[in-house]
C-alpha atoms as a PDB file:
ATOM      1  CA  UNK A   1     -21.386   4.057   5.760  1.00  0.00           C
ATOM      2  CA  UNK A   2     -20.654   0.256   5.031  1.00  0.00           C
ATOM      3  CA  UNK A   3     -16.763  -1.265   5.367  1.00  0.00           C
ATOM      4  CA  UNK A   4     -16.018  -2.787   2.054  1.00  0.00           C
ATOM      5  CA  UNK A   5     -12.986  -3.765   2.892  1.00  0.00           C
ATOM      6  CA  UNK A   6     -10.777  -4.710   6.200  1.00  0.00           C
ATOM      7  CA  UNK A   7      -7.478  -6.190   7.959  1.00  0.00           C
ATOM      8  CA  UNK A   8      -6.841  -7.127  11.223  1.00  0.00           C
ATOM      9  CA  UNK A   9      -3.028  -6.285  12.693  1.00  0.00           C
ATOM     10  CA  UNK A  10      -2.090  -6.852  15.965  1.00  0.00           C
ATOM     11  CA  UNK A  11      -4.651  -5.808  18.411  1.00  0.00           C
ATOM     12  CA  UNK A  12      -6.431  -3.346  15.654  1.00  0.00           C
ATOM     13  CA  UNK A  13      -9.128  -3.895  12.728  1.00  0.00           C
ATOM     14  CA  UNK A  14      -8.314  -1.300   9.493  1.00  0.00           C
ATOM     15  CA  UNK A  15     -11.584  -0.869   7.730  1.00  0.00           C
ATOM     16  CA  UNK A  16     -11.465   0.624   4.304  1.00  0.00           C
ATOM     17  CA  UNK A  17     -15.426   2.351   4.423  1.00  0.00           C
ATOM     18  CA  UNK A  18     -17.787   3.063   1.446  1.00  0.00           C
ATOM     19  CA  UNK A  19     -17.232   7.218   2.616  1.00  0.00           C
ATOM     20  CA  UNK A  20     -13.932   6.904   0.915  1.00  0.00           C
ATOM     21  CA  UNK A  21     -12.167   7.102   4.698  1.00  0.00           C
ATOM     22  CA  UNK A  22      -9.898   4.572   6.301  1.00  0.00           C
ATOM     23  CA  UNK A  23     -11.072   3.364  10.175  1.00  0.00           C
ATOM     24  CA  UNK A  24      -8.781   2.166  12.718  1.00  0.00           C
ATOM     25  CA  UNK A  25     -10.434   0.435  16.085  1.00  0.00           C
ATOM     26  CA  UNK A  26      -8.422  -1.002  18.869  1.00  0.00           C
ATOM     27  CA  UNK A  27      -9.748  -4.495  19.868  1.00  0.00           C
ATOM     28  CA  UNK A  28      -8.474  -4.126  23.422  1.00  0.00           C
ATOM     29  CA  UNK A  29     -11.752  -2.751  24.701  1.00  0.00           C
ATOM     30  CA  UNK A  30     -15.029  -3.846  24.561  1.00  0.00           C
ATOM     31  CA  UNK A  31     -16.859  -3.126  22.532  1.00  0.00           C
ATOM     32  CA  UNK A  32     -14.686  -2.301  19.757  1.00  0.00           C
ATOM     33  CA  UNK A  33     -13.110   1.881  20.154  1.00  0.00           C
ATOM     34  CA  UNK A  34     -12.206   3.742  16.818  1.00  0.00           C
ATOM     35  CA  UNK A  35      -8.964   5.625  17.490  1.00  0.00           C
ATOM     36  CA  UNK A  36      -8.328   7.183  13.742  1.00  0.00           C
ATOM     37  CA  UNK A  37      -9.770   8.137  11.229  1.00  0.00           C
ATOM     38  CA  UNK A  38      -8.510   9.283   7.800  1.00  0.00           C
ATOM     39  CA  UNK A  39      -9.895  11.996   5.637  1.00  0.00           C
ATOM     40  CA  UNK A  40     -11.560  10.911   2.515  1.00  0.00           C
ATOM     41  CA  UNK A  41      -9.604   9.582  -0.578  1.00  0.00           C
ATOM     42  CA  UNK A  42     -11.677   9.803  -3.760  1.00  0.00           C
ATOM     43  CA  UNK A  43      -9.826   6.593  -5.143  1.00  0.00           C
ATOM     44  CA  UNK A  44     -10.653   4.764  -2.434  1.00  0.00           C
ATOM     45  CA  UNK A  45     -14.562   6.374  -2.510  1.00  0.00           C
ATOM     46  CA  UNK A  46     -14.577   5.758  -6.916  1.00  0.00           C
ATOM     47  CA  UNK A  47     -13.844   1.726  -5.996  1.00  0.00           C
ATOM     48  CA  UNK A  48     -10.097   2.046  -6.863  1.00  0.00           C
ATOM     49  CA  UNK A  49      -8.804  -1.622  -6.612  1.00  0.00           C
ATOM     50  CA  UNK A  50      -7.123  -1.742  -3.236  1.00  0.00           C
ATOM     51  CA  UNK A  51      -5.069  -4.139  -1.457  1.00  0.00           C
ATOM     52  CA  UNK A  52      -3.785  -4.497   2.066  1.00  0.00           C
ATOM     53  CA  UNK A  53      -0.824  -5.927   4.032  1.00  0.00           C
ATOM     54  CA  UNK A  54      -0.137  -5.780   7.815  1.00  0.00           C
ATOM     55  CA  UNK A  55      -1.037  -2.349   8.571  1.00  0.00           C
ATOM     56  CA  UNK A  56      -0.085  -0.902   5.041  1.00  0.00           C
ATOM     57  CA  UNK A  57      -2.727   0.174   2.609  1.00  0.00           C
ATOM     58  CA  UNK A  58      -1.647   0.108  -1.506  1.00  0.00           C
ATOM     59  CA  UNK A  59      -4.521   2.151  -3.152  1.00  0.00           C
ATOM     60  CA  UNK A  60      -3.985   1.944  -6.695  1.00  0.00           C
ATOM     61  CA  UNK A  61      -5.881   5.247  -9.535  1.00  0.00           C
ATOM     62  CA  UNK A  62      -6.324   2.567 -12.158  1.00  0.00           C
ATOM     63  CA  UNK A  63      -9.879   2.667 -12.148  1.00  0.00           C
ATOM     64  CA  UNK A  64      -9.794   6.303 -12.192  1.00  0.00           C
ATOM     65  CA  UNK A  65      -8.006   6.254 -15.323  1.00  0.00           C
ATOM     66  CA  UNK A  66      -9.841   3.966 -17.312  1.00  0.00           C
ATOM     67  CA  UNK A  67      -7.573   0.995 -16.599  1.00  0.00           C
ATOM     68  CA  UNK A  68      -9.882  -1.275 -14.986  1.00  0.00           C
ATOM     69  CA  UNK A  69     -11.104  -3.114 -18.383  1.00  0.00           C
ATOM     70  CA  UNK A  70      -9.034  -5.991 -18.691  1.00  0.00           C
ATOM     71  CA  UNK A  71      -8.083  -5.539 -22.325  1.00  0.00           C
ATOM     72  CA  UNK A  72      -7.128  -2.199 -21.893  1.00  0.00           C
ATOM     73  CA  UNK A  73      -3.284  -1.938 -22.220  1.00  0.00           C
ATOM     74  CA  UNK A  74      -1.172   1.803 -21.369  1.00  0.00           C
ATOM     75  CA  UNK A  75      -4.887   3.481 -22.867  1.00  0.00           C
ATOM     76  CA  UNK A  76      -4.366   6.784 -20.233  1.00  0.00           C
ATOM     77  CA  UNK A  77      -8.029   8.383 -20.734  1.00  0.00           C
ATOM     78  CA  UNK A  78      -7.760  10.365 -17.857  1.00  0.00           C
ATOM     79  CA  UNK A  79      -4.532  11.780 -15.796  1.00  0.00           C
ATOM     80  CA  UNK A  80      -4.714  13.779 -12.483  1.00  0.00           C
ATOM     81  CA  UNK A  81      -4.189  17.564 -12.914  1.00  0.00           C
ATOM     82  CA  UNK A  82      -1.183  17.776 -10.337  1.00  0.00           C
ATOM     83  CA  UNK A  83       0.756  15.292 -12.228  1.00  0.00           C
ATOM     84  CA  UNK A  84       3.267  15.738 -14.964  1.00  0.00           C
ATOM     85  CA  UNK A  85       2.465  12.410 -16.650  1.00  0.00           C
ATOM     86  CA  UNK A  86       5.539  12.642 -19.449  1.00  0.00           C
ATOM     87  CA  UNK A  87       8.017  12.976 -16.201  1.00  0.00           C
ATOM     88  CA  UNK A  88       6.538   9.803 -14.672  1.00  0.00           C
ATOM     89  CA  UNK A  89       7.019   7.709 -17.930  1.00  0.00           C
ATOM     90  CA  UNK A  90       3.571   7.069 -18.490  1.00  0.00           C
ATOM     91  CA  UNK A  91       3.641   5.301 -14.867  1.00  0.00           C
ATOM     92  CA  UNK A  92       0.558   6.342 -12.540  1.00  0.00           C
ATOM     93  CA  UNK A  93      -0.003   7.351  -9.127  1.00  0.00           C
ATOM     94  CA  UNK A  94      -0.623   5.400  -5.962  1.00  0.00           C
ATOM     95  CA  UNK A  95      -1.929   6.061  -2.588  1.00  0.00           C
ATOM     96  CA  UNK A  96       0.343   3.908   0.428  1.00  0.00           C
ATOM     97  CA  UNK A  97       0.426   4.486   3.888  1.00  0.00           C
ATOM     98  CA  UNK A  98       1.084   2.378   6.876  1.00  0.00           C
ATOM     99  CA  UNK A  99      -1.725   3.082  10.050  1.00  0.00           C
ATOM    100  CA  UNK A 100      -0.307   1.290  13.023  1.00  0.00           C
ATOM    101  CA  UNK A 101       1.998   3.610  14.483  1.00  0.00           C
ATOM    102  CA  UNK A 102      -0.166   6.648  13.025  1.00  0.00           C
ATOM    103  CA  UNK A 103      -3.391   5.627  14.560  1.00  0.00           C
ATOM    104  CA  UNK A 104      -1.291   4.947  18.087  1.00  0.00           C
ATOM    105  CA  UNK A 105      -0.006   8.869  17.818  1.00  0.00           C
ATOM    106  CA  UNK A 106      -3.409  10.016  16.756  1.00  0.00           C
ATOM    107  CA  UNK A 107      -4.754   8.163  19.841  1.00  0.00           C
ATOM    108  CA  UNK A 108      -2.233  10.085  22.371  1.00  0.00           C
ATOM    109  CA  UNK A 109      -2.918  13.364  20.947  1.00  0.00           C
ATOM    110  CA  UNK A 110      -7.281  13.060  21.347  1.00  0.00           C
ATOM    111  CA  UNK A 111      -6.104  12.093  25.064  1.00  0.00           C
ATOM    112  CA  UNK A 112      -3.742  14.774  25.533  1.00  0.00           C
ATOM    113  CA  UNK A 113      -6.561  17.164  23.950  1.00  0.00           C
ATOM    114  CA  UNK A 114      -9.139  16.271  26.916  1.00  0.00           C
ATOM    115  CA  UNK A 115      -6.307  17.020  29.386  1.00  0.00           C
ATOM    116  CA  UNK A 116      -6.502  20.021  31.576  1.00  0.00           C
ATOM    117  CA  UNK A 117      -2.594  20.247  31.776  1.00  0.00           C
ATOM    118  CA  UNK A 118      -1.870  21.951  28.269  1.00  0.00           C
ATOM    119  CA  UNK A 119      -2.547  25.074  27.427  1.00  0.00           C
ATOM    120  CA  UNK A 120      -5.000  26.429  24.595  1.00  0.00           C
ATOM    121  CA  UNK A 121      -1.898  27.185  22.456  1.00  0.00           C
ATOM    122  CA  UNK A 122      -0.700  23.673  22.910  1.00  0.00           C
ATOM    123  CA  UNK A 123      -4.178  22.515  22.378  1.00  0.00           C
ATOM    124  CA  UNK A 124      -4.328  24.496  19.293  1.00  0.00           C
ATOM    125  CA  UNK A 125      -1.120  22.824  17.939  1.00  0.00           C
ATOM    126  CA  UNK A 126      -2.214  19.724  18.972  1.00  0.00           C
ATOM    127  CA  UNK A 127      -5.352  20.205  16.764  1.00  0.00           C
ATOM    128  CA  UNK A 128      -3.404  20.976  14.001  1.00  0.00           C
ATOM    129  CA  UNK A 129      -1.903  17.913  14.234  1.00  0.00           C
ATOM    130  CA  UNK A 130      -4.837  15.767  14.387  1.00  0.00           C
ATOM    131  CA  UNK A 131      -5.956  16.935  11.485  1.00  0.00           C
ATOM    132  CA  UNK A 132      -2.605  16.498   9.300  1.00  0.00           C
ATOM    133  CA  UNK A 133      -2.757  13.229  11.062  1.00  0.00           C
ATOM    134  CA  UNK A 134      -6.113  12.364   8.471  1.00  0.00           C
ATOM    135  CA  UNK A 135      -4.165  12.580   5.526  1.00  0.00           C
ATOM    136  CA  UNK A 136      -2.059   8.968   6.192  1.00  0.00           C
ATOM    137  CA  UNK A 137      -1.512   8.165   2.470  1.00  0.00           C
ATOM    138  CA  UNK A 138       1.063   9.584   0.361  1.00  0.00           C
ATOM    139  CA  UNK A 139       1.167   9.707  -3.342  1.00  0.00           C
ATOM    140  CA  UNK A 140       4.032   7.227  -4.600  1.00  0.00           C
ATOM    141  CA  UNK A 141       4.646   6.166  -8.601  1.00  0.00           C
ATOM    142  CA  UNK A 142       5.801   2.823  -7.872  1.00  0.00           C
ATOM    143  CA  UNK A 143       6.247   1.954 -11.717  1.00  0.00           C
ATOM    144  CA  UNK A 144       8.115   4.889 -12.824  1.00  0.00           C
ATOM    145  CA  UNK A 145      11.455   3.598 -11.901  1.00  0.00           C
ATOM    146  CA  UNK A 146      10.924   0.181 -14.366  1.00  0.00           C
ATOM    147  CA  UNK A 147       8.526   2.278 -17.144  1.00  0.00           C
ATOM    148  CA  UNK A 148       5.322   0.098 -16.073  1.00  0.00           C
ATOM    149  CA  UNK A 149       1.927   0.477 -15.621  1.00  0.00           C
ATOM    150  CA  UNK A 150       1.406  -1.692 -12.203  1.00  0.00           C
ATOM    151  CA  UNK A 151      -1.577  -3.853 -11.883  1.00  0.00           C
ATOM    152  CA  UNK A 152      -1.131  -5.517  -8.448  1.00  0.00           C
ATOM    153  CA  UNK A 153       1.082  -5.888  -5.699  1.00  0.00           C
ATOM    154  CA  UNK A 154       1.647  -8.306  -2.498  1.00  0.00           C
ATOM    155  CA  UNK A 155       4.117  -7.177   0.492  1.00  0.00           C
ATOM    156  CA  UNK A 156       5.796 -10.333   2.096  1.00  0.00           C
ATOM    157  CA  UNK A 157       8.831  -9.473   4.632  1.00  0.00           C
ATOM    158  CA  UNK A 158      10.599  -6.753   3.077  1.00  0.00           C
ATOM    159  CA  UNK A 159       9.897  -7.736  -0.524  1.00  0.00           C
ATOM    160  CA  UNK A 160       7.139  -5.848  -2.316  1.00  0.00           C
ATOM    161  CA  UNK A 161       6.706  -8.030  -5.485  1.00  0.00           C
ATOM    162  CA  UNK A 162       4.126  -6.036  -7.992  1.00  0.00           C
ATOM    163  CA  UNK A 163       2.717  -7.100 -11.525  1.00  0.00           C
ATOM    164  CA  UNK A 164       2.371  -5.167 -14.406  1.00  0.00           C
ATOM    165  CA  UNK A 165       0.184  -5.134 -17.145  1.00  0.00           C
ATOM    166  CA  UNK A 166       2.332  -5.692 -19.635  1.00  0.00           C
ATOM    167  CA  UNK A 167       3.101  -9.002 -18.198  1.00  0.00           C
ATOM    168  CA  UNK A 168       6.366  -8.332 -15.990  1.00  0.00           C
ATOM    169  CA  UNK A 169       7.120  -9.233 -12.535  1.00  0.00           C
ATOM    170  CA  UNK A 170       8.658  -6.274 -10.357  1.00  0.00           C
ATOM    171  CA  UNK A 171      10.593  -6.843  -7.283  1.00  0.00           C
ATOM    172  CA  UNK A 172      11.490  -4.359  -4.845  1.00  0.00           C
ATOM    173  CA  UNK A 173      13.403  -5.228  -1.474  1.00  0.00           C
ATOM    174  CA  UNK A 174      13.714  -2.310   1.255  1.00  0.00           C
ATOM    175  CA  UNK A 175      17.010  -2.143   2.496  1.00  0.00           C
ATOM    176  CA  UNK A 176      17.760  -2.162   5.425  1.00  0.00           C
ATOM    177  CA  UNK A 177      14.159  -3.792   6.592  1.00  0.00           C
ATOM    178  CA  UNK A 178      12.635  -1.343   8.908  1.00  0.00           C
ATOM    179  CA  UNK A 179       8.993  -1.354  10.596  1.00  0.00           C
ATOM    180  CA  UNK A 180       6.063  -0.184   8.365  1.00  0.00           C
ATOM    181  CA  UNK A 181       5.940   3.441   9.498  1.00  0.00           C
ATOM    182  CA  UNK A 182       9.441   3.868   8.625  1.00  0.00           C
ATOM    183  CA  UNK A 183       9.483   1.462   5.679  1.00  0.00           C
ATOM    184  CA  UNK A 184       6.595   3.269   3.607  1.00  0.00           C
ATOM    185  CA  UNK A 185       7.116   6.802   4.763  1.00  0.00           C
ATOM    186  CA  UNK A 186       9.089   7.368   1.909  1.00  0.00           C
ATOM    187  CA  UNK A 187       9.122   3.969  -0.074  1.00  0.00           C
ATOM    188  CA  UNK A 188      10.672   5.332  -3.315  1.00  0.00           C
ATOM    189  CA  UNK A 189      13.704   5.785  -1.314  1.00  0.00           C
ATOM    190  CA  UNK A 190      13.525   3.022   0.869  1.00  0.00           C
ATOM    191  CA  UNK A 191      12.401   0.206  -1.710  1.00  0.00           C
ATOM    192  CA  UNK A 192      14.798  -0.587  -4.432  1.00  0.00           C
ATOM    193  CA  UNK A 193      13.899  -2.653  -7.647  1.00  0.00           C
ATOM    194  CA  UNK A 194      15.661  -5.735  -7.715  1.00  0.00           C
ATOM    195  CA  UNK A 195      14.149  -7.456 -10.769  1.00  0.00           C
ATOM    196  CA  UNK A 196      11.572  -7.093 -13.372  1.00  0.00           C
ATOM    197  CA  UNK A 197      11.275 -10.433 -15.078  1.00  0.00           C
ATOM    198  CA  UNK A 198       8.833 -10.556 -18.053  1.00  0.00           C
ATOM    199  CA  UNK A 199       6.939 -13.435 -17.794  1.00  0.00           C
ATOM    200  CA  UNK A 200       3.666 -12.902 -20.241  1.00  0.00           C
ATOM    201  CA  UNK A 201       2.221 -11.299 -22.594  1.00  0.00           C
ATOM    202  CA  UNK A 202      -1.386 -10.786 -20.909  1.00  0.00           C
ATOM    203  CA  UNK A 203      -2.073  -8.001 -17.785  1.00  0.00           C
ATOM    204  CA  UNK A 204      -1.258 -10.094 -14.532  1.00  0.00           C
ATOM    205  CA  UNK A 205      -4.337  -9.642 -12.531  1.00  0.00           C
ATOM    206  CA  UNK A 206      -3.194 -11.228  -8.973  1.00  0.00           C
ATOM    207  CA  UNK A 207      -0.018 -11.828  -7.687  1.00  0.00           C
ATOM    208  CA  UNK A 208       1.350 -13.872  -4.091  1.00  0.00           C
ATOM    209  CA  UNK A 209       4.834 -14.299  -2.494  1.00  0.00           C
ATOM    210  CA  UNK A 210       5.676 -17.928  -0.934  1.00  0.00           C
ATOM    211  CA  UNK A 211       8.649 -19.784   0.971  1.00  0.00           C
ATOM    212  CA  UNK A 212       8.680 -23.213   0.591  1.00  0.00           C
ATOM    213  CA  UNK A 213      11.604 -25.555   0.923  1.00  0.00           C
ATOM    214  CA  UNK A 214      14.366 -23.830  -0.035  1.00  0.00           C
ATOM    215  CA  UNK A 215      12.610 -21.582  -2.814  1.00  0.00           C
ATOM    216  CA  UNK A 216      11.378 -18.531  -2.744  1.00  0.00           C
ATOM    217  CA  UNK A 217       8.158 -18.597  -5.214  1.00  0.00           C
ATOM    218  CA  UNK A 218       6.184 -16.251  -6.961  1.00  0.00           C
ATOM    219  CA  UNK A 219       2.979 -16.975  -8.291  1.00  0.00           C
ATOM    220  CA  UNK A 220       0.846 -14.945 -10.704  1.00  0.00           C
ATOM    221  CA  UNK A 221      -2.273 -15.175 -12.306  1.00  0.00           C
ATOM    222  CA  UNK A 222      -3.382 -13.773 -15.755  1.00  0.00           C
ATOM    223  CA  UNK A 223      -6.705 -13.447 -17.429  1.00  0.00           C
ATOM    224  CA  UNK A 224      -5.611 -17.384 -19.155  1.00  0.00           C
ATOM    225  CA  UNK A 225      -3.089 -18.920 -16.706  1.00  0.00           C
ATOM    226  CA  UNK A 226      -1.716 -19.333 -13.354  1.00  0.00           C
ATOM    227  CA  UNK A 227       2.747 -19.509 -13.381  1.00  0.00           C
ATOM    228  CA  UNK A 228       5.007 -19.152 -11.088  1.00  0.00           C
ATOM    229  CA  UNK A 229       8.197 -17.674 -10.783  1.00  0.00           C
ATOM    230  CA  UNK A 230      11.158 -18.813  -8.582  1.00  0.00           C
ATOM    231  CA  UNK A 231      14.324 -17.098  -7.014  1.00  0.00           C
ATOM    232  CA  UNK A 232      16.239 -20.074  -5.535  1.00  0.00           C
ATOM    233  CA  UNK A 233      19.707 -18.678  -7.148  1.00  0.00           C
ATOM    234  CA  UNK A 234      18.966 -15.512  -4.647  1.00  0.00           C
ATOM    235  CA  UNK A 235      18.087 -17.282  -1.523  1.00  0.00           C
ATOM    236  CA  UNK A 236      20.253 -16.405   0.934  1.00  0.00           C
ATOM    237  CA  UNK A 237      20.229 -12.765   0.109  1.00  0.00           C
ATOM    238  CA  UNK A 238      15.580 -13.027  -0.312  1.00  0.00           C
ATOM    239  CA  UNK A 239      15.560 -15.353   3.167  1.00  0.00           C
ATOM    240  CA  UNK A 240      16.454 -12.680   5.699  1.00  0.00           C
ATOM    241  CA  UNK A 241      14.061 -10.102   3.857  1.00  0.00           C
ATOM    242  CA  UNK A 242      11.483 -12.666   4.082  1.00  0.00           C
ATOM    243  CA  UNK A 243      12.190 -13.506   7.629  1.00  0.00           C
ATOM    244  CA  UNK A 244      12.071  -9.606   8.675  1.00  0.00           C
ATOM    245  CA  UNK A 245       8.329  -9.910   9.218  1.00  0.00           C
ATOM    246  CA  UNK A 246       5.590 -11.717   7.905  1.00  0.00           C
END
C-alpha cells in the first residue's frame, strides 16, 4: 500500500492510502502508532478527487461518474444503484467524515479490548463497535439543496465555500460553529447555504477562502482564469465564523 494523499492535525497524520482506506497515526510516540483505520471506500480506491481540511475528509464520486473530463458539463454516464438520482436534482453523492475524535474513541475501545476487566459479552459489543467504527464517512449530496453539480470545495472556520461546474460559488456557514465531529456528523442539517453567486461560465476547478484586511475573499480558478470574489458587505456576520477555527 502507498499513501497518496495526507494531513497532519494536531498531534495525528491522516493518510488517504492507495487500498482505498483512510490511516490515522498518533505522532506522540515514537515511532509513529496507527490508531484507526477505515474500511475501504471504492471512490477513494477509483482516484476520486479528494480534498482535506483539519481532520475532515470531502471525497467527491465525480470521477466515478464520468465527470472528471474537464469539458464535460451535467453528462451523468453512470449513477450509483442506491440512489434515486431524479430526487437529488441531478446533484451527486459525496463521502465526508471528520477522524479526530473517531480515531481517539477507536483508540479507547482496542485498549479496553486487551483489558482483563470486561467481560466476553462486553468484549463482544465492544467488537462490534470497532468495526462500525471503519465506516467514518457518510454519504452527503452537498449540491442538491442549490441544483449543482459541485466540483470543489475548501472548509475555512465554519464556512464551507464549494464551486460548481457550472460556474457558481456556493457558500454554506454551520450555525452555531461546533467542533468537526459534531459539525459534519450530519452536515446537511448543520450547514446552511448562504449564497450561490454565479461567477463564470467555465467548471471552477480550485477554489480557497482568505481574510485579509477587512475582506473576506474568495478566490477561484477556472480552466482560463483566476477571480475572486469578496463578501465585505457581510463581514461582521463571516468574521466570527471565520474566527471559530482555522
Amino acid at each position: 500500500e502507498q499513501v497518496i494523499d495526507w494531513q497532519l492535525w494536531n498531534t495525528k497524520i491522516i493518510c488517504l492510502l492507495s487500498t482505498g482506506e483512510i490511516s490515522v497515526s498518533s505522532l506522540l510516540t515514537y515511532p509513529v502508532v496507527e490508531i484507526y483505520r477505515s474500511v475501504c471506500y471504492s471512490s477513494i480506491l477509483y482516484k476520486n478527487p479528494i480534498w482535506m481540511f483539519r481532520d475532515v475528509v470531502f471525497v467527491s464520486t465525480l470521477a466515478s461518474r464520468g465527470l472528471s473530463c474537464e469539458n464535460d458539463h451535467k453528462v451523468h454516464t453512470y449513477t450509483y444503484m442506491s440512489d434515486m438520482w431524479n430526487t437529488r436534482d441531478g446533484c451527486g453523492q459525496w463521502f465526508i467524515g471528520a477522524l479526530d475524535v473517531l480515531s481517539d474513541e477507536a483508540l479507547l475501545e482496542d485498549e479496553a479490548l486487551v483489558s482483563s476487566n470486561y467481560s466476553l459479552s462486553t468484549q463482544n459489543d465492544l467488537m462490534e463497535r470497532r468495526l462500525l467504527r471503519g465506516f467514518c464517512l457518510n454519504k452527503h449530496y452537498l449540491g442538491s439543496v442549490a441544483e449543482e453539480e459541485i466540483s470543489c470545495v475548501s472548509l475555512r472556520g465554519a464556512l464551507l465555500c464549494c464551486g460548481t461546474i457550472s460556474g457558481a460559488l456556493l457558500i454554506f456557514q454551520n450555525t452555531p460553529p461546533q467542533h468537526s465531529a459534531d459539525a459534519f456528523a450530519d452536515i446537511d442539517s448543520n450547514f446552511k447555504l448562504d449564497t450561490k453567486e454565479p461567477v463564470s461560465n467555465e467548471r471552477i476547478k480550485s477554489i480557497d477562502i482568505a481574510y485579509n484586511d477587512g475582506d473576506l475573499y474568495v478566490v477561484y480558478r477556472t480552466e482560463s482564469t483566476i477571480g475572486t470574489f469578496t463578501l465585505d458587505t457581510q463581514l461582521k456576520r463571516f468574521k466570527s465564523y471565520m474566527n471559530c477555527h482555522t
